[in-house]
Protein backbone atom coordinates (compact mmCIF):
# COMPACT_ATOMS: atom_id res chain seq x y z
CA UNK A 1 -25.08 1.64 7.24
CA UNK A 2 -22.62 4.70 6.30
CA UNK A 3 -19.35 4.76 3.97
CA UNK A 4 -16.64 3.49 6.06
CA UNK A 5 -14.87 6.75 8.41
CA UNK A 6 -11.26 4.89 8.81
CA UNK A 7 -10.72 6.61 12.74
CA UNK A 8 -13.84 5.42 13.97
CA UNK A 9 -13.96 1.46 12.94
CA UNK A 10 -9.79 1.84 14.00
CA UNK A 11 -11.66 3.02 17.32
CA UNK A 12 -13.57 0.54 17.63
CA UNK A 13 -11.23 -2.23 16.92
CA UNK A 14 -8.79 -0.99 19.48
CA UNK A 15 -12.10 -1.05 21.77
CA UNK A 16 -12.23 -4.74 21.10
CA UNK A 17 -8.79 -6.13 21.35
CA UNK A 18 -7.43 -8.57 23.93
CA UNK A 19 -10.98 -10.41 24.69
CA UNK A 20 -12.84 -13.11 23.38
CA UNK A 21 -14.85 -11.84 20.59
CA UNK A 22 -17.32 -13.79 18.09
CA UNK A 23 -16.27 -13.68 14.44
CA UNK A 24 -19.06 -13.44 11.78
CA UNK A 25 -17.20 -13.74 8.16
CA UNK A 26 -18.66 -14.06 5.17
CA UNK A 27 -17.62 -13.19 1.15
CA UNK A 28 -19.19 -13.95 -2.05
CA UNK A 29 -17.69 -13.34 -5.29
CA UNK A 30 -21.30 -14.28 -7.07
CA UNK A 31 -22.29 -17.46 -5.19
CA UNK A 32 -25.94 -16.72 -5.71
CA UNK A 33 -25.82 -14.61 -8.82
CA UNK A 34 -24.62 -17.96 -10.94
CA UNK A 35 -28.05 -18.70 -10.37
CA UNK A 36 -29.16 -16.61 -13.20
CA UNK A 37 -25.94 -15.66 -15.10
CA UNK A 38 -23.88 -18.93 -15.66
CA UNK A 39 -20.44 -16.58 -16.42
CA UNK A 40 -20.15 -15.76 -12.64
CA UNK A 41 -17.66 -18.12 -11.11
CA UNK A 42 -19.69 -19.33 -7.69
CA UNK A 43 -17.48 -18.88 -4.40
CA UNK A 44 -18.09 -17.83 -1.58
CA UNK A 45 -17.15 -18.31 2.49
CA UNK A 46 -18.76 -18.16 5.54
CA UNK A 47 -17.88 -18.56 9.30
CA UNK A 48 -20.29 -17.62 12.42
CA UNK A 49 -19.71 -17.88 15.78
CA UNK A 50 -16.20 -18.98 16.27
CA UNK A 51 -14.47 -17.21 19.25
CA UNK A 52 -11.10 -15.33 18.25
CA UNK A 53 -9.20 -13.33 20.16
CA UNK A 54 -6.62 -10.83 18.71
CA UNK A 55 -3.70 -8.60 19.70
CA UNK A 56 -3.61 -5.96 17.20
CA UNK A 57 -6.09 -4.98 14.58
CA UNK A 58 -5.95 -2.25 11.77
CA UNK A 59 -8.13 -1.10 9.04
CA UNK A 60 -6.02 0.49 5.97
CA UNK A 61 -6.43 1.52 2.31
CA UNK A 62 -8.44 4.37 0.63
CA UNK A 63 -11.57 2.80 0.24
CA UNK A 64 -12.73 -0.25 -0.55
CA UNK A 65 -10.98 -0.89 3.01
CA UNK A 66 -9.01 -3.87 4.97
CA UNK A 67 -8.89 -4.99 7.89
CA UNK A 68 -6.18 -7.15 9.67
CA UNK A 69 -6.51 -8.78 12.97
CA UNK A 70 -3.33 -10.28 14.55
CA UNK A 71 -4.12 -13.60 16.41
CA UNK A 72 -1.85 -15.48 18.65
CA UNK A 73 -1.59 -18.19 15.84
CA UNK A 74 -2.16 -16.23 12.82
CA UNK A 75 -3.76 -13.56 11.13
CA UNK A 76 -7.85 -12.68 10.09
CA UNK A 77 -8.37 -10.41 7.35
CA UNK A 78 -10.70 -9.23 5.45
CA UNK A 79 -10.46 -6.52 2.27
CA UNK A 80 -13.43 -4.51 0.18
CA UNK A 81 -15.00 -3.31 2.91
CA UNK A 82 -16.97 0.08 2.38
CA UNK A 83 -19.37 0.72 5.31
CA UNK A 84 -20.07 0.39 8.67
CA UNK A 85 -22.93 0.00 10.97
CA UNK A 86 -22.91 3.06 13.09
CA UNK A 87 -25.47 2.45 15.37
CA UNK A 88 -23.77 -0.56 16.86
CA UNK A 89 -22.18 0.51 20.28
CA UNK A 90 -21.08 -2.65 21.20
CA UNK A 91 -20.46 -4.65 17.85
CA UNK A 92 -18.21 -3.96 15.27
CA UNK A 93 -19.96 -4.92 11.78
CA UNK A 94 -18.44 -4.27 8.19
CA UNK A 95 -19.64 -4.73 4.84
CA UNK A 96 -18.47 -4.30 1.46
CA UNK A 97 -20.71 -3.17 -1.34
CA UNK A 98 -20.27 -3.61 -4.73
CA UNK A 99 -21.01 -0.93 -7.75
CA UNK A 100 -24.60 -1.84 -7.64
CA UNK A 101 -24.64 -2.20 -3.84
CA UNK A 102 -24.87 -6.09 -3.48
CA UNK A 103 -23.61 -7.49 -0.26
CA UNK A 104 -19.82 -8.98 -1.27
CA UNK A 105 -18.23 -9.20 2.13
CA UNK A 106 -19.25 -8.98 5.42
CA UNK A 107 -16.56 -8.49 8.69
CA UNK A 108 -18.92 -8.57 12.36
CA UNK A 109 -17.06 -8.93 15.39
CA UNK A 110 -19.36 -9.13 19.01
CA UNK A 111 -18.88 -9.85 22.41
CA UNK A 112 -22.06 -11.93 22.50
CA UNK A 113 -23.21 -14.37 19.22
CA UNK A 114 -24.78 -13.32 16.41
């Protein structure tokens, strides 16, 4: 994965827009780490596999990222995000990284399931 370059993921979001996409979302604040250090509040999310379809998408900020996607009934969105899976040609996957590069949040968006 590379740092996040802003024109390309708004690329590819436009790329996906208007078709039905699978969703992969997932954020943990420390879900695992309270594990071994009781002072981290546990929460966390996670959805896989649910089809969306949006109208308008945009990534914004200066780094950690967002990213909005407008839905017929409501919005996704998803903030923190830092990198990007190059690579991917067909997928859109996001990640945010924290200070000592733990996974935090994770924004994947496919035309087949993950």
């Amino acid at each position: 994965m590379q740092l996040i370059i802003p024109t390309e993921v708004q690329r590819r979001i436009d790329n996906l827009k208007d078709q039905d996409l699978y969703i992969h979302l997932e954020m943990t604040t420390g879900a695992y780490a309270a594990h071994f250090d009781s002072s981290k509040h546990p929460a966390a999310n996670f959805i896989t596999n649910a089809i969306i379809r949006f109208s308008h998408g945009s990534i914004s900020g200066n780094g950690p990222f967002r990213v909005g996607l407008k839905m017929e009934q409501g919005w996704i969105y998803s903030e923190g995000l830092t990198h990007f899976e190059e690579s991917e040609a067909e997928r859109l996957i996001l990640a945010g990284h924290d200070s000592q590069g733990k996974l935090v949040v994770s924004l994947q968006l496919s035309r087949q399931p993950f």
